[in-house]
N, C-alpha and C. Protein backbone atom coordinates (compact mmCIF):
# COMPACT_ATOMS: atom_id res chain seq x y z
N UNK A 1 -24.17 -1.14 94.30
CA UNK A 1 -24.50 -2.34 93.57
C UNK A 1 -23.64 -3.50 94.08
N UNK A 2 -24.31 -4.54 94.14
CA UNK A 2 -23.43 -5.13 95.14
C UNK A 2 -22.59 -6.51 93.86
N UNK A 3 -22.93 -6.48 92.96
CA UNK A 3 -21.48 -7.05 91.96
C UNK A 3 -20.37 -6.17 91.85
N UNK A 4 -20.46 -4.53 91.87
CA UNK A 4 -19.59 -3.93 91.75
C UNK A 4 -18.75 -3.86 93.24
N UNK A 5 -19.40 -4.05 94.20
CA UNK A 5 -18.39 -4.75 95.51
C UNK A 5 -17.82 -5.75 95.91
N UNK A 6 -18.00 -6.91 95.00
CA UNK A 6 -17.36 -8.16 94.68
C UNK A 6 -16.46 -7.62 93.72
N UNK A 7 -16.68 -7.35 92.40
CA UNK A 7 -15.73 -7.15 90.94
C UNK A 7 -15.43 -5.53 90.77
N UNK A 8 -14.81 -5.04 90.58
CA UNK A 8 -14.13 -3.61 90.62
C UNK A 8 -13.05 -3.36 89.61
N UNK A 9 -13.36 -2.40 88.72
CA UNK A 9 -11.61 -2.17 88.14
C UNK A 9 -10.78 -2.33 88.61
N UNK A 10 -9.74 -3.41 87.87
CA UNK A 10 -8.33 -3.21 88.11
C UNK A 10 -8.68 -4.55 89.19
N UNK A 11 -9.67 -5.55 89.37
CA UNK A 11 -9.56 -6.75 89.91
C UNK A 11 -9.25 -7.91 88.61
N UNK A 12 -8.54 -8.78 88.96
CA UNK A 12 -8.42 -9.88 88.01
C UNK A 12 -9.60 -10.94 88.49
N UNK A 13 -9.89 -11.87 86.89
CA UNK A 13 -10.68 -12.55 87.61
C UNK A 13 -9.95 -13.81 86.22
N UNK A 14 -10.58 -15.17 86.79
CA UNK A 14 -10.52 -16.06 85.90
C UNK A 14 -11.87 -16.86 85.52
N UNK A 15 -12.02 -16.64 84.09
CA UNK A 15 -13.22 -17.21 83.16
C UNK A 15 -13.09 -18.33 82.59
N UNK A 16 -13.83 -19.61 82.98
CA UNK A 16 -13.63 -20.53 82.37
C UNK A 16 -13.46 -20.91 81.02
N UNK A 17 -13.32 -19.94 80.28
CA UNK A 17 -13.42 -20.31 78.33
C UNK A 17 -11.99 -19.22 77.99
N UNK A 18 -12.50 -18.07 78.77
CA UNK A 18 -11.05 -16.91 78.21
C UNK A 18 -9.98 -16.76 79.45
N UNK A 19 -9.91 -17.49 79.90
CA UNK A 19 -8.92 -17.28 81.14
C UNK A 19 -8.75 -16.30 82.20
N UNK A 20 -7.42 -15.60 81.97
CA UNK A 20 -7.07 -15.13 83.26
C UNK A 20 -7.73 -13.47 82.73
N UNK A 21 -7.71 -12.97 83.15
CA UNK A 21 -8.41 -11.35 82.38
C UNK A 21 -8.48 -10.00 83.91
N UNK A 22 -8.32 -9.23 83.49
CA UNK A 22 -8.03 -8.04 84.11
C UNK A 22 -9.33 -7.12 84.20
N UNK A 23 -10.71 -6.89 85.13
CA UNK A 23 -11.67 -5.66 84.94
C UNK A 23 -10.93 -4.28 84.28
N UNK A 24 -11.34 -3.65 83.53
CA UNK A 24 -11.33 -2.48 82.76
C UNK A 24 -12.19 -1.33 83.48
N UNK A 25 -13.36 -1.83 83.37
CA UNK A 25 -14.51 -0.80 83.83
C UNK A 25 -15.94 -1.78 83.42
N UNK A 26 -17.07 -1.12 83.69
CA UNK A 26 -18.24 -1.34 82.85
C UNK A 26 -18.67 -0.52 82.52
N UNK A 27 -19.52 -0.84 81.23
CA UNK A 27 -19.68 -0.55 79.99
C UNK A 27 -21.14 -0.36 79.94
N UNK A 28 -22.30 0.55 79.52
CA UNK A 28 -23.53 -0.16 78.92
C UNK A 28 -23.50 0.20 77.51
N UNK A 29 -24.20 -1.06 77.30
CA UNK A 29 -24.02 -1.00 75.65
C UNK A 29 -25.62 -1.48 75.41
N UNK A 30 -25.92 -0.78 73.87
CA UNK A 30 -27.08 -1.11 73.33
C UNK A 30 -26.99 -2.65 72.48
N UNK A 31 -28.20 -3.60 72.76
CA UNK A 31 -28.01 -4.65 72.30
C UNK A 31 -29.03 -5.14 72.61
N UNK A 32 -29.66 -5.66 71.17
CA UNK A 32 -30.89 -6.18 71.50
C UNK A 32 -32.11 -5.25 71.38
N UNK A 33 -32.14 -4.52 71.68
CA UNK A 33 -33.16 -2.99 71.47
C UNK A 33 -33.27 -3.01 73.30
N UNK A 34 -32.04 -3.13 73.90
CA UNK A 34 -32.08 -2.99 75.50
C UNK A 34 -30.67 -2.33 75.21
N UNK A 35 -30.72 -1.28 76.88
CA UNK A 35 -29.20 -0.91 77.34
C UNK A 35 -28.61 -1.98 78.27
N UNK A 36 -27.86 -2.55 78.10
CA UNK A 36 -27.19 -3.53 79.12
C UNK A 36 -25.75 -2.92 79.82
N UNK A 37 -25.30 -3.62 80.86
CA UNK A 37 -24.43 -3.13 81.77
C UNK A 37 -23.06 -4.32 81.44
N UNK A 38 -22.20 -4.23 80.80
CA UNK A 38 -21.27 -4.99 80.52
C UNK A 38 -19.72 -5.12 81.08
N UNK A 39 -19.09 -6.05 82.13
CA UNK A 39 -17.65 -5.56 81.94
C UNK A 39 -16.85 -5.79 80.93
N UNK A 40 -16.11 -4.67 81.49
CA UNK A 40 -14.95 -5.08 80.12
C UNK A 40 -13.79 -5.57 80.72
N UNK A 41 -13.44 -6.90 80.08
CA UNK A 41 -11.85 -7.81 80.58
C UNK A 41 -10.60 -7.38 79.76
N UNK A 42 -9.86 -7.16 80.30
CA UNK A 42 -8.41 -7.24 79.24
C UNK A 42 -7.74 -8.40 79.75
N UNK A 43 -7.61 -9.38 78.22
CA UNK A 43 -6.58 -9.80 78.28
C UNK A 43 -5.61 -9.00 77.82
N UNK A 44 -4.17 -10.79 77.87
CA UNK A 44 -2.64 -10.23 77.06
C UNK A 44 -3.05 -9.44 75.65
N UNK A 45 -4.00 -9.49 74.77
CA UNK A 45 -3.79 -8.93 73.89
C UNK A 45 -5.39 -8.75 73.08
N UNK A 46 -6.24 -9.07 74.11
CA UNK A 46 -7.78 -8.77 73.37
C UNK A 46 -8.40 -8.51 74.66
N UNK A 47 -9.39 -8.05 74.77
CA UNK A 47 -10.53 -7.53 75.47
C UNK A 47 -11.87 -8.53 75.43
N UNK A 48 -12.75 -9.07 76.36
CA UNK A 48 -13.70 -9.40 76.26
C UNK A 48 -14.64 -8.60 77.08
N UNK A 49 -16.01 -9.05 76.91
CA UNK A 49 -17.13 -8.03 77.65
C UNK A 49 -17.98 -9.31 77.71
N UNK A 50 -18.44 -9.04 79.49
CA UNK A 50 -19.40 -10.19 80.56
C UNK A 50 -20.46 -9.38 80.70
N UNK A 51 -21.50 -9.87 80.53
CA UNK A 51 -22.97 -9.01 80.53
C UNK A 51 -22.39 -9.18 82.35
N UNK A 52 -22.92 -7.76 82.75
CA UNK A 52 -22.94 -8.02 84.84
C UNK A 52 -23.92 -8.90 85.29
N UNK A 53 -24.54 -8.92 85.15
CA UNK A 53 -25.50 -10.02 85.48
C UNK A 53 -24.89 -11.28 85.27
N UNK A 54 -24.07 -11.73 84.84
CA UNK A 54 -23.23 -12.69 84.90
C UNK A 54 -22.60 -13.15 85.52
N UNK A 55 -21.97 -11.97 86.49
CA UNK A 55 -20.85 -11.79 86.94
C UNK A 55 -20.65 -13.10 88.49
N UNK A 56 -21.85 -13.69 88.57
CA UNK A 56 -22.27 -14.34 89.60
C UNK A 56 -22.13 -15.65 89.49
N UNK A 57 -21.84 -15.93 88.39
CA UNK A 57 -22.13 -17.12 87.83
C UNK A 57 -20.85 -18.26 88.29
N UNK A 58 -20.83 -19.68 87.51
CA UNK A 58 -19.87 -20.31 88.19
C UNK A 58 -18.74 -20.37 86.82
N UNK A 59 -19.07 -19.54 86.09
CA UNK A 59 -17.98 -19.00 84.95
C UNK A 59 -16.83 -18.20 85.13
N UNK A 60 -17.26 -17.45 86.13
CA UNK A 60 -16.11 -16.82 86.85
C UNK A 60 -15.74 -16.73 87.93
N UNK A 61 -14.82 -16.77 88.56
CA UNK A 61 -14.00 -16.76 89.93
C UNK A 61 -12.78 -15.47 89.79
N UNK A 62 -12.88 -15.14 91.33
CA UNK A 62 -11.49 -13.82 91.46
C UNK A 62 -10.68 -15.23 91.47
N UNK A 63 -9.06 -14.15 90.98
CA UNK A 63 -7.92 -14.57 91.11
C UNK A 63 -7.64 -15.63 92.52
N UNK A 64 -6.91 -16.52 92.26
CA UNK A 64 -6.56 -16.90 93.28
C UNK A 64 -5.57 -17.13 94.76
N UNK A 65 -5.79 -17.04 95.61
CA UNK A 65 -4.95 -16.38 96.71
C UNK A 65 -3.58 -17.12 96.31
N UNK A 66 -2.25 -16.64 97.31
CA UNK A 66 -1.30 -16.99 96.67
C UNK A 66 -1.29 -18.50 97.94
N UNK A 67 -2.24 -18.69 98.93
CA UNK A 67 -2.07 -19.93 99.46
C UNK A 67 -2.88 -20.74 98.45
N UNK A 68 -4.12 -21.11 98.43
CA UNK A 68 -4.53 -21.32 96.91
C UNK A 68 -3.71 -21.62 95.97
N UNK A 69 -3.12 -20.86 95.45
CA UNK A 69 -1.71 -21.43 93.99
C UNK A 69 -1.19 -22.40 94.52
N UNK A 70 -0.58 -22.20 96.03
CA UNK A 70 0.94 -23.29 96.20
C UNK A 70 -0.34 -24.19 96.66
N UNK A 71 -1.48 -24.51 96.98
CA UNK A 71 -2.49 -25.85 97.13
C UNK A 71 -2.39 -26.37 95.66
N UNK A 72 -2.50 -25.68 94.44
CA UNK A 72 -2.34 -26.34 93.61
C UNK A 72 -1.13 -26.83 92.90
N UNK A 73 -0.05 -26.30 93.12
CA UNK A 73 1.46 -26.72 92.77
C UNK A 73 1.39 -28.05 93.66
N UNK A 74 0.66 -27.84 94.80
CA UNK A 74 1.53 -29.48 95.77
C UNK A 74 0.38 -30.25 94.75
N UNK A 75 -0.55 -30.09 94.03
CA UNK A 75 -1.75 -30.74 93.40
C UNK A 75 -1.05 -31.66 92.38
N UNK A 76 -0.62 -30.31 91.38
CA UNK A 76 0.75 -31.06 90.74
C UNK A 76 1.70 -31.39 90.57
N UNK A 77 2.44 -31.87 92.12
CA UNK A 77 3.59 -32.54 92.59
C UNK A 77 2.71 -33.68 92.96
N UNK A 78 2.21 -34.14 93.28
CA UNK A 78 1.53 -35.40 93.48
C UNK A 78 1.48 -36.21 92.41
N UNK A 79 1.80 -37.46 92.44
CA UNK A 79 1.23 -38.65 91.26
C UNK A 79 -0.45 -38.49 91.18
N UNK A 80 -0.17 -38.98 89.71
CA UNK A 80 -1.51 -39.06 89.16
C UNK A 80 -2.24 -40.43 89.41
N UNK A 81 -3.20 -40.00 89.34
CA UNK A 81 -4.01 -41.85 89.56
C UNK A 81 -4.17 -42.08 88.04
N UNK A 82 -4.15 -41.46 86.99
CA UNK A 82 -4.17 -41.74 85.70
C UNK A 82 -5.14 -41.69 85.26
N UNK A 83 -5.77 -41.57 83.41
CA UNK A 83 -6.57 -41.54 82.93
C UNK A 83 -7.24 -42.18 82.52
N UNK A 84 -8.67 -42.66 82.11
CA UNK A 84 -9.05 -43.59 81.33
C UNK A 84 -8.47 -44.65 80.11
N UNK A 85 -8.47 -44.97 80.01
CA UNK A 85 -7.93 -46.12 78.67
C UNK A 85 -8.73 -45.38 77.45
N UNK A 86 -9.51 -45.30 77.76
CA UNK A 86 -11.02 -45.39 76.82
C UNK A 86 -11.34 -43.58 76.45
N UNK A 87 -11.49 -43.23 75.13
CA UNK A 87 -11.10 -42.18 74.52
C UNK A 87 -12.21 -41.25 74.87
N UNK A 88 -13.45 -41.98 75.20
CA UNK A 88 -14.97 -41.34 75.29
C UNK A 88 -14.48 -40.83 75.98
N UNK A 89 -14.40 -41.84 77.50
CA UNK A 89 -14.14 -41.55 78.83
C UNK A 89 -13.29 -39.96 79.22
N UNK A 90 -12.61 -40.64 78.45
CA UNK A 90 -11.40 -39.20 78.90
C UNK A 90 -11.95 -37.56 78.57
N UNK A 91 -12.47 -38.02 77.38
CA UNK A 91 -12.97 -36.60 76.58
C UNK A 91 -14.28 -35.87 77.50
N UNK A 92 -14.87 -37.00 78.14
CA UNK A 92 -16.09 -36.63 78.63
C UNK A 92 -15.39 -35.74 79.90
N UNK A 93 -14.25 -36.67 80.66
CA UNK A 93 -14.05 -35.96 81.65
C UNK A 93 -12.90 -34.78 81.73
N UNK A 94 -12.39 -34.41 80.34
CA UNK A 94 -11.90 -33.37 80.55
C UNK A 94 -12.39 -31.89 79.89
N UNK A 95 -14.04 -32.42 79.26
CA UNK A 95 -14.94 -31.58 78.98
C UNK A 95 -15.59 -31.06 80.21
N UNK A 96 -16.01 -32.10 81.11
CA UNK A 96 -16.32 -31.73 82.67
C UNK A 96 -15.40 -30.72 82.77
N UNK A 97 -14.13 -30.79 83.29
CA UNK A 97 -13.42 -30.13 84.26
C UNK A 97 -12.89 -28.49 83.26
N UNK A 98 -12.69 -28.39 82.27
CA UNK A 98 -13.05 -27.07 81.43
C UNK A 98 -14.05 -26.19 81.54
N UNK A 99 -15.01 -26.93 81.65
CA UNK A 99 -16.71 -26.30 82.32
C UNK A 99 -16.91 -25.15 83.70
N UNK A 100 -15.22 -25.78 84.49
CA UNK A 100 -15.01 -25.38 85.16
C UNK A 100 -14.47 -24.18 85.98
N UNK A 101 -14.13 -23.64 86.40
CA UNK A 101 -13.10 -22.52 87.18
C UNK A 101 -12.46 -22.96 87.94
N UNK A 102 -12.59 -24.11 88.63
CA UNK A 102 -11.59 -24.56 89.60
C UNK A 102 -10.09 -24.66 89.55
N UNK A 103 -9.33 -24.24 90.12
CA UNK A 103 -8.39 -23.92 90.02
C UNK A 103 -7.71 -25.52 90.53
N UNK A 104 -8.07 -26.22 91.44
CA UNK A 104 -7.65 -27.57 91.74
C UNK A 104 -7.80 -28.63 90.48
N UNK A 105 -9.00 -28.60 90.35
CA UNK A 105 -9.62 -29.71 88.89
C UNK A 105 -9.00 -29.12 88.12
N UNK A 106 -8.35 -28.39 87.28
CA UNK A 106 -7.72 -27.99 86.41
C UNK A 106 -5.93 -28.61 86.27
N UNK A 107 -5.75 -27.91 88.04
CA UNK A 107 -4.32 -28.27 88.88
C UNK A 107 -3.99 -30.06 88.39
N UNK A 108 -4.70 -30.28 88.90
CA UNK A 108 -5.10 -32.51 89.06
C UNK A 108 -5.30 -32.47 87.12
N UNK A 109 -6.14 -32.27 86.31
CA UNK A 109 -6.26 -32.65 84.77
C UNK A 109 -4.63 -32.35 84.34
N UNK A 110 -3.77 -31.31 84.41
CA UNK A 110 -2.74 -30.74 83.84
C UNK A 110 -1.71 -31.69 84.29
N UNK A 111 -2.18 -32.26 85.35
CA UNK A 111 -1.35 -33.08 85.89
C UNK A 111 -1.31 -34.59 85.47
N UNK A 112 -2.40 -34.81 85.41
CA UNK A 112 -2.84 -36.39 84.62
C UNK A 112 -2.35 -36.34 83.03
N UNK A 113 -2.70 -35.13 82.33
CA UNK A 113 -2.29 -35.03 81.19
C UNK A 113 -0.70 -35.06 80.54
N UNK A 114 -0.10 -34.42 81.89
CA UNK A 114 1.35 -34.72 81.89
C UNK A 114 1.93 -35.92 81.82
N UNK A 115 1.63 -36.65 83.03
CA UNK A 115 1.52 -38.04 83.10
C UNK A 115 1.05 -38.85 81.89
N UNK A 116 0.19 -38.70 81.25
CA UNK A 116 -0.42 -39.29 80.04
C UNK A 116 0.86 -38.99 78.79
N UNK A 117 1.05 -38.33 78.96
CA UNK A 117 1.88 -37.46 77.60
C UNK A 117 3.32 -38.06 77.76
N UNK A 118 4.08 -38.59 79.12
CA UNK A 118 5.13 -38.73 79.09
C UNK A 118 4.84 -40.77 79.13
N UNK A 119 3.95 -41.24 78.93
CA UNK A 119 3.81 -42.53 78.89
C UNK A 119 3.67 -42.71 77.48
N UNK A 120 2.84 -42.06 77.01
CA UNK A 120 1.96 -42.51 75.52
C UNK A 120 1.22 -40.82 74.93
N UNK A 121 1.40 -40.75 73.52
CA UNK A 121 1.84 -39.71 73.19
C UNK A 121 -0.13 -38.97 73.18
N UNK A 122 -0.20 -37.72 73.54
CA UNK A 122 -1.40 -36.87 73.72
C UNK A 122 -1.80 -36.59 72.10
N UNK A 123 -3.39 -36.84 72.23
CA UNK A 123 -3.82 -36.80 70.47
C UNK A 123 -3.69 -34.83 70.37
N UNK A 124 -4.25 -34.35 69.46
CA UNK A 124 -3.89 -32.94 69.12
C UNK A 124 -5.09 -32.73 70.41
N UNK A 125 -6.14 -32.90 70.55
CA UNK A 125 -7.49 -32.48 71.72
C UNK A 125 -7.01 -32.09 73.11
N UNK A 126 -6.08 -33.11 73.72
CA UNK A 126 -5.58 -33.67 74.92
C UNK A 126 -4.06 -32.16 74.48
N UNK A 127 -3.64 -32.06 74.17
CA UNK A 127 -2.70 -31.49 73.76
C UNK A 127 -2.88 -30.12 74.06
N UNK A 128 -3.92 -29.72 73.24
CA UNK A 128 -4.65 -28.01 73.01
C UNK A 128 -5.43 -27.93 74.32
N UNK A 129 -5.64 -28.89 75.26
CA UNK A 129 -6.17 -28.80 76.39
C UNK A 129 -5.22 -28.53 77.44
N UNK A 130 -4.32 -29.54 77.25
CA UNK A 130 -2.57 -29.61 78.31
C UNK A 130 -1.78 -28.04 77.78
N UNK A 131 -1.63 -27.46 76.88
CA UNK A 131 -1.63 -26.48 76.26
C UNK A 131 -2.58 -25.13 77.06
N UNK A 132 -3.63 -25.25 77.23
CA UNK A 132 -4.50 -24.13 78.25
C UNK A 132 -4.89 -24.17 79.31
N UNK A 133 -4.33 -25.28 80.04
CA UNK A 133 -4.49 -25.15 81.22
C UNK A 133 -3.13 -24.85 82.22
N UNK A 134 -2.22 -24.99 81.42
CA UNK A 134 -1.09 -24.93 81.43
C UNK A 134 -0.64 -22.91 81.69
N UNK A 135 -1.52 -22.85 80.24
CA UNK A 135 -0.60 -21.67 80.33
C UNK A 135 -1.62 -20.32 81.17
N UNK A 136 -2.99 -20.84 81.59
CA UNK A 136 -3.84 -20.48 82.30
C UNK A 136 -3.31 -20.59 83.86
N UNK A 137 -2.93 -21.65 84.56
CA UNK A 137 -2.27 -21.39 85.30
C UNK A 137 -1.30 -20.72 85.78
N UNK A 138 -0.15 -21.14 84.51
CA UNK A 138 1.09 -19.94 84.43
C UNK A 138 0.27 -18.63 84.43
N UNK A 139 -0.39 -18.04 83.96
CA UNK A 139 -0.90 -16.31 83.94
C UNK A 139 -1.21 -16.34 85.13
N UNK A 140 -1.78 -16.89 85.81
CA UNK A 140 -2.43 -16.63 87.17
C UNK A 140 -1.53 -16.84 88.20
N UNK A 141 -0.58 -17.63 87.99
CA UNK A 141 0.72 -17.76 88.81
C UNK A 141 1.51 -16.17 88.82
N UNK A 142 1.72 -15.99 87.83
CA UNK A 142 2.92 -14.57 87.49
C UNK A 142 2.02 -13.85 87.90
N UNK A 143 0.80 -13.30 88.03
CA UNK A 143 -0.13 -12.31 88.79
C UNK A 143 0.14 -12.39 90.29
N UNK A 144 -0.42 -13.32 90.57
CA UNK A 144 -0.26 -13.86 91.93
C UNK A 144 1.10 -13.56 92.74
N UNK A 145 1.75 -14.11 92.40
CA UNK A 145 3.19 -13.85 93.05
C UNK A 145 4.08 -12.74 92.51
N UNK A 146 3.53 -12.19 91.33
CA UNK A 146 4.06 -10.83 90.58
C UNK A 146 5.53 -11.01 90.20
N UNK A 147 5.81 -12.39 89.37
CA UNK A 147 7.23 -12.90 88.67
C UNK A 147 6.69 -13.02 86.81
N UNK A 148 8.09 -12.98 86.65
CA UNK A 148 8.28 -12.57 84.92
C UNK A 148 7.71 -14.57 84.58
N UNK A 149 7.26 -14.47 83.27
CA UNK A 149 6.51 -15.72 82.68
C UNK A 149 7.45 -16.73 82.73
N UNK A 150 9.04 -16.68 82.42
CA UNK A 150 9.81 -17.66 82.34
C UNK A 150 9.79 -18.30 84.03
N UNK A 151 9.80 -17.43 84.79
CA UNK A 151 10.23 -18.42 86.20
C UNK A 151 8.71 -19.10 86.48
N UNK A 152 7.47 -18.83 85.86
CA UNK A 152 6.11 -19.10 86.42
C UNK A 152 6.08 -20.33 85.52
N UNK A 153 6.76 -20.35 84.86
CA UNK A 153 6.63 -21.62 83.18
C UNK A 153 7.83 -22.51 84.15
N UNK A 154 8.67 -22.14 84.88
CA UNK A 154 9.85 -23.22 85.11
C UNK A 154 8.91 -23.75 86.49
N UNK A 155 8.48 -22.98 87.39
CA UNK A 155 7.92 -23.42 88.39
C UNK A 155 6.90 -24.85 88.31
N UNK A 156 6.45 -24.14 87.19
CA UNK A 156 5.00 -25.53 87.08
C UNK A 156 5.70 -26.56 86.40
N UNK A 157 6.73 -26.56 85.40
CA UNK A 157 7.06 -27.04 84.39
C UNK A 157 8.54 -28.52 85.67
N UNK A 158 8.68 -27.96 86.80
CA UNK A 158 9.47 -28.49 87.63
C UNK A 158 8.05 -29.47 88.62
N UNK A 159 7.59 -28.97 89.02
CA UNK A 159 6.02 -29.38 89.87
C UNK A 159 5.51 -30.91 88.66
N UNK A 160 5.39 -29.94 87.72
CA UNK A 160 5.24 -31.48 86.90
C UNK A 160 6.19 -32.55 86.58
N UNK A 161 7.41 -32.53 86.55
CA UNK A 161 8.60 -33.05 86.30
C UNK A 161 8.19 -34.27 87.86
N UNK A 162 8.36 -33.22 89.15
CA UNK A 162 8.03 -33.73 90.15
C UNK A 162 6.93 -35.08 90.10
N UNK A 163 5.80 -34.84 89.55
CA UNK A 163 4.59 -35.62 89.61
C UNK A 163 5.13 -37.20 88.67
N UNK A 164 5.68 -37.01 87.63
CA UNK A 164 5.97 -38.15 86.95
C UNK A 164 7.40 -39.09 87.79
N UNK A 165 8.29 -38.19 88.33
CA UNK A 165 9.46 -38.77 89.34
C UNK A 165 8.88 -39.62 90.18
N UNK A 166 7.70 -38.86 90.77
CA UNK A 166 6.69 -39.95 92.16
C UNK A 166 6.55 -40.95 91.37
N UNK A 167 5.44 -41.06 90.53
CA UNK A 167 4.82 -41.89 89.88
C UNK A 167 5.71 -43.03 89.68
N UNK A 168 6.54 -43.13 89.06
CA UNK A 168 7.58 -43.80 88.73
C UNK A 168 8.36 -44.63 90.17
N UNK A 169 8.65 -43.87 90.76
CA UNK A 169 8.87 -44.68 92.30
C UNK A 169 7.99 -45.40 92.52
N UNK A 170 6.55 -45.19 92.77
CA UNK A 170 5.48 -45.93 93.46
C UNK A 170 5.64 -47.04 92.13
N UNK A 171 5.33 -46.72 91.13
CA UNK A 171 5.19 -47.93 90.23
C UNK A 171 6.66 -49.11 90.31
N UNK A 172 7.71 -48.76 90.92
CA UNK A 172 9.33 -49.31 90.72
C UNK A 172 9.05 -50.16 91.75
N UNK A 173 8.42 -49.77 93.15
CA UNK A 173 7.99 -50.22 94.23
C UNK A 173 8.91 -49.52 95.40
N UNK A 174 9.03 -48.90 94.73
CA UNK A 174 10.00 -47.24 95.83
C UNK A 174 8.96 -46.71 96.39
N UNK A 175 9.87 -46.41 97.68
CA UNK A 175 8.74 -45.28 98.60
C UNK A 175 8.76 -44.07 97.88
N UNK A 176 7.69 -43.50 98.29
CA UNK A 176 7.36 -42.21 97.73
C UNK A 176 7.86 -41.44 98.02
């Protein structure tokens, strides 16, 4: 079957709504008055199940390589170009990039949001968003490079520190 040669027990993958998650096995389960073919994800502390037929979709992506990660750490060492003014605006476009799996568009939002947050304070939305993408990255970081959560939380948590330092130069009229 050729999803089960892409996705395999014991592969990680990342889902745009439940994050970082671990294959288990698959499953068929009755549902519907049909047998369906389901994986099963473990997260940190719950389990979800992806009909296979899914498995193709742009909902999920494998883990990402560990060149991949450090593309997105330099993502968020970079200044931000900043966010909308305008509340629609923003919401619309960080409903876009959630929609997502991208591991960059995520990299770049966490990063703008940082930036946003250390200028003018993040409403609870912007927050619970900077909040999961955050710690979605961190999981996929500590997989990736196979380090304990505190150094994967200082890594990004320095990367962002980084991004607002730039910012601040270019705006002072300092070189970058």
């Amino acid at each position: 079957d050729n999803i089960r040669s892409s996705y395999s027990k014991g592969n990680w993958i990342v889902h745009k709504r439940y994050g970082v998650g671990q294959i288990r096995g698959f499953e068929k389960k009755h549902l519907d008055g049909e047998i369906q073919e389901f994986v099963k994800v473990k997260r940190d502390k719950d389990n979800f199940w992806i009909p296979s037929d899914r498995l193709k979709t742009s909902n999920i992506r494998q883990i990402a390589s560990k060149h991949q990660m450090n593309q997105a750490i330099l993502l968020i060492k970079r200044p931000s170009k900043g966010m909308s003014k305008n509340y629609r605006d923003r919401n619309y476009f960080m409903i876009e990039i959630l929609n997502t799996v991208s591991l960059y568009d995520k990299a770049r939002l966490l990063r703008d949001l940082y930036t946003r947050k250390r200028s003018k304070r993040l409403n609870e939305r912007e927050q619970n968003i900077f909040n999961k993408i955050f710690n979605q990255i961190q999981k996929e970081y500590e997989i990736i490079f196979g380090v304990k959560r505190k150094k994967s939380k200082k890594i990004i948590s320095k990367a962002l520190q980084s991004s607002f330092r730039d910012k601040r130069k270019i705006s002072n009229g300092k070189e970058k």
